[in-house]
C-alpha atoms as a PDB file:
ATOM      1  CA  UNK A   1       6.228  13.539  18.260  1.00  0.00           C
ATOM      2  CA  UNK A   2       5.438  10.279  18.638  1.00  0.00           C
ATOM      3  CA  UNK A   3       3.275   9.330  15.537  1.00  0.00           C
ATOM      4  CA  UNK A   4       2.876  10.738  11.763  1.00  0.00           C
ATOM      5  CA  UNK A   5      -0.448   9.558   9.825  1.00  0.00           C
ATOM      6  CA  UNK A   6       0.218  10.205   6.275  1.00  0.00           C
ATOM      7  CA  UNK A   7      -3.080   9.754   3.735  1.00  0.00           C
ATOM      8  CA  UNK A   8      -2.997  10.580   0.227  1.00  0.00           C
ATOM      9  CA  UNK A   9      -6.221  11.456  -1.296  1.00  0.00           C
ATOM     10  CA  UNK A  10      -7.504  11.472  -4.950  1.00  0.00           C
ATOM     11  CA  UNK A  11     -11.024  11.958  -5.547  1.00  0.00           C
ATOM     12  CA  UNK A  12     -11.440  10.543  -1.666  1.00  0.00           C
ATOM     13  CA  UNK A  13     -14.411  13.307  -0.971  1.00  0.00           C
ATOM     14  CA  UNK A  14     -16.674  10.196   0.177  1.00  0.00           C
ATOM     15  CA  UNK A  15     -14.077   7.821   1.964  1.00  0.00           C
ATOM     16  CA  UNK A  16     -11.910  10.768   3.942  1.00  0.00           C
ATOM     17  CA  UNK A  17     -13.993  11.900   6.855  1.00  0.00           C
ATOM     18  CA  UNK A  18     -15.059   8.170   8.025  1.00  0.00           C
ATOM     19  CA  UNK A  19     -11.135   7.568   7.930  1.00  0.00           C
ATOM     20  CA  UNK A  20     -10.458  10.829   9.675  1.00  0.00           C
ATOM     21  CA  UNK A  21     -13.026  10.626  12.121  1.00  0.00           C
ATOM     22  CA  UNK A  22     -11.358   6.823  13.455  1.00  0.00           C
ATOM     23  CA  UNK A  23      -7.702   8.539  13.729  1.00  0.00           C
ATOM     24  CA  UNK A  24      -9.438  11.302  15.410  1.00  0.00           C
ATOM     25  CA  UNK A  25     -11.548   8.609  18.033  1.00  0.00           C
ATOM     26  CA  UNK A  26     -11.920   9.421  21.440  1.00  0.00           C
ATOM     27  CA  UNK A  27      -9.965   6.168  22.190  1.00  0.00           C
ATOM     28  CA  UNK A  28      -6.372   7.508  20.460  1.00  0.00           C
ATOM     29  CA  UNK A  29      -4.558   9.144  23.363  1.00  0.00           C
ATOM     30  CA  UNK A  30      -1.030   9.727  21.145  1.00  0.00           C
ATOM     31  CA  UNK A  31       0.813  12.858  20.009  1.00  0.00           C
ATOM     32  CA  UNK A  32      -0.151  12.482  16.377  1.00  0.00           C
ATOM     33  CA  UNK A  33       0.123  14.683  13.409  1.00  0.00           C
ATOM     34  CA  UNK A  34      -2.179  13.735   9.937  1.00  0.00           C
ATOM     35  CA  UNK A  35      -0.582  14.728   7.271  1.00  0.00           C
ATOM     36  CA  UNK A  36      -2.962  14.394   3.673  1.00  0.00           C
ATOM     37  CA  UNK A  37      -1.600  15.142   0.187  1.00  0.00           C
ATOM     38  CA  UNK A  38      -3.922  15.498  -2.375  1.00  0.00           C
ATOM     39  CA  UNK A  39      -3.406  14.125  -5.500  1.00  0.00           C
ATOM     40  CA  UNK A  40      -5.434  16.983  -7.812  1.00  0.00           C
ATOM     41  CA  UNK A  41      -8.418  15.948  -6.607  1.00  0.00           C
ATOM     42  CA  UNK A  42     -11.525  17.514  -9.170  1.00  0.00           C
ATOM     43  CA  UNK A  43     -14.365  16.537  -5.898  1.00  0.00           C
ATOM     44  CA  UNK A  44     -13.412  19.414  -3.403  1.00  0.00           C
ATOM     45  CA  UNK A  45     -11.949  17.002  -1.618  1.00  0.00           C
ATOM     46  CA  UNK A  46      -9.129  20.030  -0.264  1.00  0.00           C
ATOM     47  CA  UNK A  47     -11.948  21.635   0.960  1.00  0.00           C
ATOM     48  CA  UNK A  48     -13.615  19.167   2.970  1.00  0.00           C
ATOM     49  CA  UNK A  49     -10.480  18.987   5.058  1.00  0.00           C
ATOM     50  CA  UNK A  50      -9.907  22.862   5.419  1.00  0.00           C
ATOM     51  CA  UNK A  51     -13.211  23.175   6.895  1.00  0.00           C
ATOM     52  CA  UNK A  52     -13.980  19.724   8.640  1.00  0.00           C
ATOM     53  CA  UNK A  53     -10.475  19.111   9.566  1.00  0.00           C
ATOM     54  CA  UNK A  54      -8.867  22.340   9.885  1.00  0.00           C
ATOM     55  CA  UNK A  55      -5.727  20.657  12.494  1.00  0.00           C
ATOM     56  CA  UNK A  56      -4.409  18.039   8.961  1.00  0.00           C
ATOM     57  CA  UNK A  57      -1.457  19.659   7.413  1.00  0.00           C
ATOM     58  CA  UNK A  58      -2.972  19.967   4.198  1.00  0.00           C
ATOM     59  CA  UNK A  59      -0.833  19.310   0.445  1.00  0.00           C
ATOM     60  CA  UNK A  60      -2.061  20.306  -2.481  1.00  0.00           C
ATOM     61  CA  UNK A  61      -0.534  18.979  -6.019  1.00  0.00           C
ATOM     62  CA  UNK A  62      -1.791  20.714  -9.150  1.00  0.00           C
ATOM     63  CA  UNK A  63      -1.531  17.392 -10.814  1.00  0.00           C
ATOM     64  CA  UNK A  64      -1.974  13.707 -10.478  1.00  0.00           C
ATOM     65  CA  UNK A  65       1.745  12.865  -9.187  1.00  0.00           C
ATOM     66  CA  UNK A  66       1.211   9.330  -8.243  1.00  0.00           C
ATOM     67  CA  UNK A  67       0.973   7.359  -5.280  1.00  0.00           C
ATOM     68  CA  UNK A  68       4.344   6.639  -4.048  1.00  0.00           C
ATOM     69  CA  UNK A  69       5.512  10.862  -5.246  1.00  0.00           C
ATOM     70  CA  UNK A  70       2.774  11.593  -2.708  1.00  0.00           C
ATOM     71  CA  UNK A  71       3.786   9.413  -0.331  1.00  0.00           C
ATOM     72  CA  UNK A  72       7.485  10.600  -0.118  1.00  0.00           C
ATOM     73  CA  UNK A  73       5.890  14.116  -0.237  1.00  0.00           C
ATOM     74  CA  UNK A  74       4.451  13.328   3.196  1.00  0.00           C
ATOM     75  CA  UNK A  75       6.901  11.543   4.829  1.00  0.00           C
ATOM     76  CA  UNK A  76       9.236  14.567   4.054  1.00  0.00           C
ATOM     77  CA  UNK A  77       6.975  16.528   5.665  1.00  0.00           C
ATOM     78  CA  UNK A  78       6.508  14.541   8.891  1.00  0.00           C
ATOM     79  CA  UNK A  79       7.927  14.109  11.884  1.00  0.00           C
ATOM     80  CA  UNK A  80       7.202  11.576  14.215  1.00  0.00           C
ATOM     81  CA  UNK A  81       8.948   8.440  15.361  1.00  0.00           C
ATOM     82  CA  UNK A  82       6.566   6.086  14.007  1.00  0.00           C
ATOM     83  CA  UNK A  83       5.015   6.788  10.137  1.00  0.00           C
ATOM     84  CA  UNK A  84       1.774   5.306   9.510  1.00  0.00           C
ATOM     85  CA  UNK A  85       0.268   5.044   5.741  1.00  0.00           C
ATOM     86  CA  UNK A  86      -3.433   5.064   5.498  1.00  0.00           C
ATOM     87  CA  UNK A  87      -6.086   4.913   2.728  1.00  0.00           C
ATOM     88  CA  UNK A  88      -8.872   7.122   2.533  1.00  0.00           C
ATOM     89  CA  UNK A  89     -10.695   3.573   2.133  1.00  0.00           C
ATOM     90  CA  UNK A  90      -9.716   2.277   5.220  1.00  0.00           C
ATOM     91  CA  UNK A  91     -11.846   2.962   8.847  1.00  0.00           C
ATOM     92  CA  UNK A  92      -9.838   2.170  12.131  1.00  0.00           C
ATOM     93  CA  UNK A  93     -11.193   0.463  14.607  1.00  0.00           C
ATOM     94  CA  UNK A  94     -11.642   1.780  18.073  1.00  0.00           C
ATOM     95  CA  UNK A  95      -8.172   1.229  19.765  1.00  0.00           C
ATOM     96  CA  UNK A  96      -6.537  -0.176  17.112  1.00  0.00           C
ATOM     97  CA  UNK A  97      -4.380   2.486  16.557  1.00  0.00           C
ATOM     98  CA  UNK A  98      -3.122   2.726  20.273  1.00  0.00           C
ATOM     99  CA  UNK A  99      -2.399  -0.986  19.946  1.00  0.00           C
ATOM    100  CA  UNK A 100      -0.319  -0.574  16.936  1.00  0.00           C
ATOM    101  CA  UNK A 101       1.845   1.844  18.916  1.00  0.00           C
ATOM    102  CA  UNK A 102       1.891  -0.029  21.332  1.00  0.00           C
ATOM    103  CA  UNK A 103       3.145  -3.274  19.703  1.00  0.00           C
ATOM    104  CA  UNK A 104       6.509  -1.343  18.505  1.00  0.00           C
ATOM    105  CA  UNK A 105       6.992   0.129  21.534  1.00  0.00           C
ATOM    106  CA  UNK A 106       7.138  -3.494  23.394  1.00  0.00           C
ATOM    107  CA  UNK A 107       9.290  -5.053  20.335  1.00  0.00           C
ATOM    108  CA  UNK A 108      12.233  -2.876  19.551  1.00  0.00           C
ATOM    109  CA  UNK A 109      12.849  -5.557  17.195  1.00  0.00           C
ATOM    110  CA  UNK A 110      10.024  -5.406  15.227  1.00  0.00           C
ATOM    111  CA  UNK A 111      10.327  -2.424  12.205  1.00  0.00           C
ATOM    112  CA  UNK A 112       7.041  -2.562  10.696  1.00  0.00           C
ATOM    113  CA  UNK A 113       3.504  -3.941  11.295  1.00  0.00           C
ATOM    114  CA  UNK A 114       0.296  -4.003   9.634  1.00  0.00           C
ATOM    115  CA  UNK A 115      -3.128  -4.889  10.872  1.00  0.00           C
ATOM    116  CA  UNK A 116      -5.912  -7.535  10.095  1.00  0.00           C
ATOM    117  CA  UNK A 117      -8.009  -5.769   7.265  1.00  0.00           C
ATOM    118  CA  UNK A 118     -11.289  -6.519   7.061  1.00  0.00           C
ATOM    119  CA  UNK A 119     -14.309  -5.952   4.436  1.00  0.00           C
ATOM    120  CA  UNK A 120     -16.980  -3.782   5.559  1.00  0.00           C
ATOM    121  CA  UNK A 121     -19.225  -7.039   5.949  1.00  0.00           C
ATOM    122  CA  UNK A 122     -17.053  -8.273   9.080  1.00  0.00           C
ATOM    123  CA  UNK A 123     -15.446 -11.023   6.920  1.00  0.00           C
ATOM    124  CA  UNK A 124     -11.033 -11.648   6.437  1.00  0.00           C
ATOM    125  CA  UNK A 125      -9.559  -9.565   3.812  1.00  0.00           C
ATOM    126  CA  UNK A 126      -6.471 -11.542   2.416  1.00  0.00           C
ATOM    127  CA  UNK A 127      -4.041  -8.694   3.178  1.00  0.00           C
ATOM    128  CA  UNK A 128      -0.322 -10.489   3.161  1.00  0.00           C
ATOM    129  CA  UNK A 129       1.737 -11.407   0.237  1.00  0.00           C
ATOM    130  CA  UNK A 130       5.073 -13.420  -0.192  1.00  0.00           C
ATOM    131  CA  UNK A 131       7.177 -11.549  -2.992  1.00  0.00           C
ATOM    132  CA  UNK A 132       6.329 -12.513  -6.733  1.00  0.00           C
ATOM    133  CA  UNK A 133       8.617 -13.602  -9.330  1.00  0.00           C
ATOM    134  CA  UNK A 134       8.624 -15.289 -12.727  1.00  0.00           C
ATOM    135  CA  UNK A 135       7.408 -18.506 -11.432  1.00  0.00           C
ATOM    136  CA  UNK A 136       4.965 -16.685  -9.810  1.00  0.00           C
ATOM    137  CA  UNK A 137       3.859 -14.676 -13.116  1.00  0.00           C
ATOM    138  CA  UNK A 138       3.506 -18.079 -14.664  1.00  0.00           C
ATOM    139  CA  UNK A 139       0.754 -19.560 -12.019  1.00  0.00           C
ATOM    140  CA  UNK A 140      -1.172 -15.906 -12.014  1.00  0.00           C
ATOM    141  CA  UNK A 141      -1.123 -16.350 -15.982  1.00  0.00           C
ATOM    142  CA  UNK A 142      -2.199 -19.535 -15.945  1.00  0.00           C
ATOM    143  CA  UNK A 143      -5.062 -19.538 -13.760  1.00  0.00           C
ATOM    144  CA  UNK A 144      -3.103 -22.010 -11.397  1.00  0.00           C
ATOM    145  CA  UNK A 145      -3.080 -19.673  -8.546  1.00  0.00           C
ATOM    146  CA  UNK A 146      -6.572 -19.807  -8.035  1.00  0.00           C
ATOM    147  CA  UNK A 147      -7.605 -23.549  -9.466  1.00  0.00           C
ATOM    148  CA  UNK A 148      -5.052 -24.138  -5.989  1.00  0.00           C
ATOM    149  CA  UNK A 149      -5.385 -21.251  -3.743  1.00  0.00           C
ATOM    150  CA  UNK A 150      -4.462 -22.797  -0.676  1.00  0.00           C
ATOM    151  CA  UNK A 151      -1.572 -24.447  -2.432  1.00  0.00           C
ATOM    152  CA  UNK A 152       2.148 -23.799  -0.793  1.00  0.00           C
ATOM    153  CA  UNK A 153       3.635 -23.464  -4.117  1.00  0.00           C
ATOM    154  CA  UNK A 154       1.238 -22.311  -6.527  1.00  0.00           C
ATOM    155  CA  UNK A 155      -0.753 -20.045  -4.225  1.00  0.00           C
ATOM    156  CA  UNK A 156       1.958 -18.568  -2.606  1.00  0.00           C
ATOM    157  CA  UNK A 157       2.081 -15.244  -3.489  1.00  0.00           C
ATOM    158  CA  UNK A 158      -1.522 -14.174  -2.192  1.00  0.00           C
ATOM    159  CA  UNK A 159      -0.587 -16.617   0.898  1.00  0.00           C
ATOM    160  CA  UNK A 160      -4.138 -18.478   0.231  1.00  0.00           C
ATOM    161  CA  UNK A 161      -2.924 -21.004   2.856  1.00  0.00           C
ATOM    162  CA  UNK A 162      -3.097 -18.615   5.740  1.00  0.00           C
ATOM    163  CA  UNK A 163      -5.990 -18.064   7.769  1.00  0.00           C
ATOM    164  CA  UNK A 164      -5.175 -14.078   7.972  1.00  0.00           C
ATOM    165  CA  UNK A 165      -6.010 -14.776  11.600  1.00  0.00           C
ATOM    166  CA  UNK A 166      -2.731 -15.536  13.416  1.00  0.00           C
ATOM    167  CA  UNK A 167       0.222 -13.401  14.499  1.00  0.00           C
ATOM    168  CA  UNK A 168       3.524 -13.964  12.190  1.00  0.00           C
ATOM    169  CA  UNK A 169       6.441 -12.405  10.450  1.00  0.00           C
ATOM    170  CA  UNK A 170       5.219 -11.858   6.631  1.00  0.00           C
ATOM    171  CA  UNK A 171       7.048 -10.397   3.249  1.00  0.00           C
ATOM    172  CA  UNK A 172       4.944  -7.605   2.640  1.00  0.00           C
ATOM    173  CA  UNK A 173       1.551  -6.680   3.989  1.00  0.00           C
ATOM    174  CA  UNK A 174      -1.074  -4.079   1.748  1.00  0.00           C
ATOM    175  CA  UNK A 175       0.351  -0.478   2.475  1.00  0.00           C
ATOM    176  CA  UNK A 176      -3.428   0.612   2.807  1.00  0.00           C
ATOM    177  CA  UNK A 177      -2.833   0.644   6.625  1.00  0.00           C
ATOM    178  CA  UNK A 178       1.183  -0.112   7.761  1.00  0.00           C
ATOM    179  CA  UNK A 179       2.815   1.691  10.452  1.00  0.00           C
ATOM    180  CA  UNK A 180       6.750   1.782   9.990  1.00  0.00           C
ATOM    181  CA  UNK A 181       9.530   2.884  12.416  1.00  0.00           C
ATOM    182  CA  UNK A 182      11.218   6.485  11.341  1.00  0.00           C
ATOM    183  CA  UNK A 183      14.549   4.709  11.959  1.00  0.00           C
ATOM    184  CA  UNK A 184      13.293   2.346   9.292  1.00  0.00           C
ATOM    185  CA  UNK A 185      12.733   4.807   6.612  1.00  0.00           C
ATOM    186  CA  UNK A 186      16.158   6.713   7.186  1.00  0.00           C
ATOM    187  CA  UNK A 187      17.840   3.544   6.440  1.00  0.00           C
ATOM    188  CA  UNK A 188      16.209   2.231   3.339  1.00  0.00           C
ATOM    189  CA  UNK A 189      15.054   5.161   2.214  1.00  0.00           C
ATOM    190  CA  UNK A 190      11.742   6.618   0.972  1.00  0.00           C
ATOM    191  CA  UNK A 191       9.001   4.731  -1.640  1.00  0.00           C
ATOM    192  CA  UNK A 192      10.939   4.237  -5.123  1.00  0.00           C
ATOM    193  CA  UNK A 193       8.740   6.645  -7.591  1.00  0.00           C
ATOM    194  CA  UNK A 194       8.953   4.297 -10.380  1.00  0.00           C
ATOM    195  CA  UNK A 195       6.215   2.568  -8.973  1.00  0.00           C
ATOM    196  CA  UNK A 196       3.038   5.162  -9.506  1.00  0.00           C
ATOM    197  CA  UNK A 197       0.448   3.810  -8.068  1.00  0.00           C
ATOM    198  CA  UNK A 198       1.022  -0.161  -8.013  1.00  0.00           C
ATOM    199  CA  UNK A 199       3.999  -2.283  -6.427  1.00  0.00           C
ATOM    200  CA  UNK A 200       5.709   0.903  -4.537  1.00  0.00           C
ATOM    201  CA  UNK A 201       4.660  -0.991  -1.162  1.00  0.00           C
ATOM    202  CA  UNK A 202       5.970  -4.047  -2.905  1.00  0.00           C
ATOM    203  CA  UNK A 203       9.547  -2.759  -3.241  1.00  0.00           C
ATOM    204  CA  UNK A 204       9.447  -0.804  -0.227  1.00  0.00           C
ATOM    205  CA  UNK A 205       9.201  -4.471   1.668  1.00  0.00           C
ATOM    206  CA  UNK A 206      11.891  -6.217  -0.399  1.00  0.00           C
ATOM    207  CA  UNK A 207      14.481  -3.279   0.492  1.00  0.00           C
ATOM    208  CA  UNK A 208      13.152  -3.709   4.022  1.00  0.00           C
ATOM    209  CA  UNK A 209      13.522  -7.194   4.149  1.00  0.00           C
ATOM    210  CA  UNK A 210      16.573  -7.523   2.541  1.00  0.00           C
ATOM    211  CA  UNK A 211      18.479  -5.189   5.636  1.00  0.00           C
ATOM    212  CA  UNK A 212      17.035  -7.757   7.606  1.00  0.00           C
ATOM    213  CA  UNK A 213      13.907  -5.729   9.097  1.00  0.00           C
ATOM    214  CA  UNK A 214      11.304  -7.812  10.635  1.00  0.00           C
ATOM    215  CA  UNK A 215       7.706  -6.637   9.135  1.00  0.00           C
ATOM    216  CA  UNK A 216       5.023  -8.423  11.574  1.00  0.00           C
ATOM    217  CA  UNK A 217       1.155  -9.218  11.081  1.00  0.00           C
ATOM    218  CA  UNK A 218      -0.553  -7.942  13.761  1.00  0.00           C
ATOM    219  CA  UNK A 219      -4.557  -9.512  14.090  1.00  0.00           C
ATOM    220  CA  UNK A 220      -5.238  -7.470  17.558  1.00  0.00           C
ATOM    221  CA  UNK A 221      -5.324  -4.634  15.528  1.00  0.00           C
ATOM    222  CA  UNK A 222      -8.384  -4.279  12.857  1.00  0.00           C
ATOM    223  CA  UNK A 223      -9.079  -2.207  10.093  1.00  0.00           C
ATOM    224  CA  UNK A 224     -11.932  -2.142   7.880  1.00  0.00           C
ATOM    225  CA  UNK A 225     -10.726  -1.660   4.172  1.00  0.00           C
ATOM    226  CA  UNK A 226     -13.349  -1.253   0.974  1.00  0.00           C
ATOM    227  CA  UNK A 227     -10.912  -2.952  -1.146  1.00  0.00           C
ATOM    228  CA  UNK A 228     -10.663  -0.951  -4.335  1.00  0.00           C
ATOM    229  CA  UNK A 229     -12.785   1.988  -3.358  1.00  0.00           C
ATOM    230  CA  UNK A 230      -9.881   4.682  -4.678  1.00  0.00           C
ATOM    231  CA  UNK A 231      -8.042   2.568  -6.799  1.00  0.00           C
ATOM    232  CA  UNK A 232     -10.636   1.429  -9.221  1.00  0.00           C
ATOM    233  CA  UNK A 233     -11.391   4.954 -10.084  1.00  0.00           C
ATOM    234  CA  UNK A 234      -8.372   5.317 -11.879  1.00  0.00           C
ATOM    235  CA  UNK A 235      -9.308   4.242 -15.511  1.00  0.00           C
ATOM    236  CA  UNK A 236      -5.563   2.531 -16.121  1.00  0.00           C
ATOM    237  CA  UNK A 237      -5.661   0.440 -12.922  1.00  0.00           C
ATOM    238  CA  UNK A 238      -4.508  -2.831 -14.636  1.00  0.00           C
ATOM    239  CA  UNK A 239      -2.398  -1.595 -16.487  1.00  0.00           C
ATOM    240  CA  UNK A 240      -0.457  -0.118 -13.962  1.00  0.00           C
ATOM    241  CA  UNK A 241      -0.773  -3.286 -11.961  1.00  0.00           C
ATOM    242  CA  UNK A 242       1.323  -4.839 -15.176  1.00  0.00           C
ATOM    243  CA  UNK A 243       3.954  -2.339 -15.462  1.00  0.00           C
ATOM    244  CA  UNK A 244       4.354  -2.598 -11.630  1.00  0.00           C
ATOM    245  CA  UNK A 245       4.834  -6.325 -11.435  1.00  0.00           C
ATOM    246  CA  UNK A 246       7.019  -5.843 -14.606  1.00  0.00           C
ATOM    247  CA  UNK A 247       9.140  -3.184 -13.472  1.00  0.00           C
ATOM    248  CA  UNK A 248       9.676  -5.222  -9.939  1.00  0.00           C
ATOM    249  CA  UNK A 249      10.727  -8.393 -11.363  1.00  0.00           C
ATOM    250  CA  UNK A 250      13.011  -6.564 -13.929  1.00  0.00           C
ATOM    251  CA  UNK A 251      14.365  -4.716 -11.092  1.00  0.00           C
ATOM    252  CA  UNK A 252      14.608  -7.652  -8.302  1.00  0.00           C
ATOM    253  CA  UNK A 253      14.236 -11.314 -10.062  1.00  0.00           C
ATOM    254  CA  UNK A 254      17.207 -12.698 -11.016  1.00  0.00           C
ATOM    255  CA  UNK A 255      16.372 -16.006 -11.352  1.00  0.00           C
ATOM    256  CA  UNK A 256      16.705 -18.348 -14.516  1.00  0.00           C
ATOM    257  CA  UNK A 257      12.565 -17.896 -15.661  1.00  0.00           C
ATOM    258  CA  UNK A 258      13.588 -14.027 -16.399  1.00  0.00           C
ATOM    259  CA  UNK A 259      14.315 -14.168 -19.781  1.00  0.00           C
ATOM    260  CA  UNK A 260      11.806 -17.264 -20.608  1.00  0.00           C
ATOM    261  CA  UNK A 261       8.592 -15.764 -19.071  1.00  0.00           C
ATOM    262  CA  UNK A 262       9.180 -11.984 -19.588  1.00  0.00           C
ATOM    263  CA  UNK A 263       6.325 -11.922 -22.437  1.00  0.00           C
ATOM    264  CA  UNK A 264       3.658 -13.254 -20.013  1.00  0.00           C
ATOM    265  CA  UNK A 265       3.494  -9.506 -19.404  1.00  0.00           C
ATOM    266  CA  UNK A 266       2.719  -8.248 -23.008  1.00  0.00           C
ATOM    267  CA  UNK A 267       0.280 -11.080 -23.858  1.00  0.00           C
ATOM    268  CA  UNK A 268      -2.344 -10.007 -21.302  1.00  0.00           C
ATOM    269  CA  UNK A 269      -1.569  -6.041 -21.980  1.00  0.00           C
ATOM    270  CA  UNK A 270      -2.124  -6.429 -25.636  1.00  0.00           C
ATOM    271  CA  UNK A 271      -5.454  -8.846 -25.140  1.00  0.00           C
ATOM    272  CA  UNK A 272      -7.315  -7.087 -22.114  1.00  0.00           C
ATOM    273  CA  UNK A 273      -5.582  -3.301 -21.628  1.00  0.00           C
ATOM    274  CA  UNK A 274      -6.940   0.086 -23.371  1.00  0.00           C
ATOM    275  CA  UNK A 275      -4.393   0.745 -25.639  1.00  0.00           C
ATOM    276  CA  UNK A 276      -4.055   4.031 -23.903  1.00  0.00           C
ATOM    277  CA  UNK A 277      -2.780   2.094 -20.742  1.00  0.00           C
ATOM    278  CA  UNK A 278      -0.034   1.050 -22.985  1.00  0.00           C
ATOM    279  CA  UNK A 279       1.907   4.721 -22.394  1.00  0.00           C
ATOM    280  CA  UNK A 280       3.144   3.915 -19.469  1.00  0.00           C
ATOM    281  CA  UNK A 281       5.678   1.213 -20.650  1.00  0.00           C
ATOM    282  CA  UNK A 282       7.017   3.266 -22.915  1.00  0.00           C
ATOM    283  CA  UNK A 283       7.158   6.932 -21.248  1.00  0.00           C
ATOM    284  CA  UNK A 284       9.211   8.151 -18.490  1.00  0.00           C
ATOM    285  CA  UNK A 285       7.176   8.368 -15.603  1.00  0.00           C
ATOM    286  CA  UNK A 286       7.369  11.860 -14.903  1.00  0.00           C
ATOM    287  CA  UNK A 287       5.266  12.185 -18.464  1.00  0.00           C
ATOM    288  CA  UNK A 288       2.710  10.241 -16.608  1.00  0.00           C
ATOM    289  CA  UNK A 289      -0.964  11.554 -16.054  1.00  0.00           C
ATOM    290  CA  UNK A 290      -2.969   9.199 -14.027  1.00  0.00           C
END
């Protein structure tokens, strides 16, 4: 098979058949499978797809496993050559998907690509990232980053300086749409779990990038992409976003700032988070209900 859509849905009732329907277009002539694992979903979302999209291998968890859980969960299940992630908040446009295909099947050197996102007004969506680190935590927690946006040093991380327009080799592009090569996955290895709902796609680049796989902007191809339509339903968003960063750095940053900047992270948790959010630096993620 040549291609493996995997979606994971929570509480995606309203944003799922729009997505579907683009996979589905009349303009995608591939051998495709979708694959969608629901995340305990409390909008009938499993039974929109049972009776609207009865050909979508259909996974049901009984509870909220996270993000990157449900990812792995999918690409278990899957078996094409080429493994594309998708957001229920993310619409297709016609013959982007082809093109996507297509661009890995004319660069064998290429392991990973991602698409120009758009919003649903027709305007960029700032979709690339170079990889964080301390130095990086300091301009974010500063308000540096976005006195200087466009900045090389200071607004590096959200890549302010580029247009979002042209072709390129990037660090790590938004997982909401990003087609990978199977051969990929088998060497690095599925999403690390850690990583619930924030950062997961984060990691998954570093590891990529550090065996030397090329991951490639592709503009030809557009998506449109209501930023934040499934995420900001889930009531411990930023603090997830926190432990994410946290838990990357700890994990990948080795650099001299570790130790000096480290509580950049609690100052902001303790000021701005529900002290609920605060579980998830303390339990083991497999406590976690989210």
């Amino acid at each position: 098979m040549k291609l493996s859509v995997v979606i994971v849905s929570w509480e995606s009732a309203h944003e799922l058949p729009s997505c579907l329907k683009a996979v589905y277009g009349p303009q995608v002539e591939l051998d495709f499978e979708v694959i969608v694992v629901d995340n305990a979903s409390s909008d009938a979302t499993a039974d929109l797809i049972s009776k609207q999209f009865p050909l979508i291998r259909l996974i049901e968890n009984h509870r909220n496993r996270g993000y990157a859980c449900a990812v792995n969960q999918g690409l278990t299940y899957s078996k094409g050559n080429y493994l594309l992630l998708l957001n229920p908040d993310v619409v297709m446009n016609p013959g982007s998907l082809g093109k996507m295909v297509a661009y890995l099947d004319a660069h064998p050197e290429v392991g990973a690509l991602a698409p120009q996102m758009l919003f649903p007004d027709g305007s960029i969506q700032s979709s690339c990232r170079e990889f964080p680190s301390y130095q990086v935590l300091l301009w974010e927690t500063t308000g540096l980053s976005r006195l200087f946006q466009r900045h090389r040093v200071l607004g590096r991380w959200k890549m302010g300086y580029f247009d979002h327009a042209t072709e390129q080799e990037v660090d790590q592009p938004l997982a909401s749409c990003f087609l990978v090569r199977r051969q990929v996955i088998d060497e690095i290895g599925f999403m690390d779990e850690c990583y619930p709902l924030y950062f997961n796609d984060v990691d998954w680049c570093y590891r990529m990038k550090k065996e030397g796989v090329r991951i490639v902007f592709y503009p030809e191809a557009q998506v449109v992409h209501a930023l934040g339509a499934c995420t900001s339903k889930n009531p411990y968003g930023k603090a997830l976003l926190r432990k994410g960063m946290h838990d990357f750095l700890a994990k990948h940053d080795t650099g001299k700032l570790k130790f000096l900047w480290k509580p950049l992270f609690w100052i902001p948790l303790l000021l701005s988070s529900k002290p609920a959010g605060w579980k998830f630096f303390f339990q083991d993620p497999l406590e976690w209900e989210i």
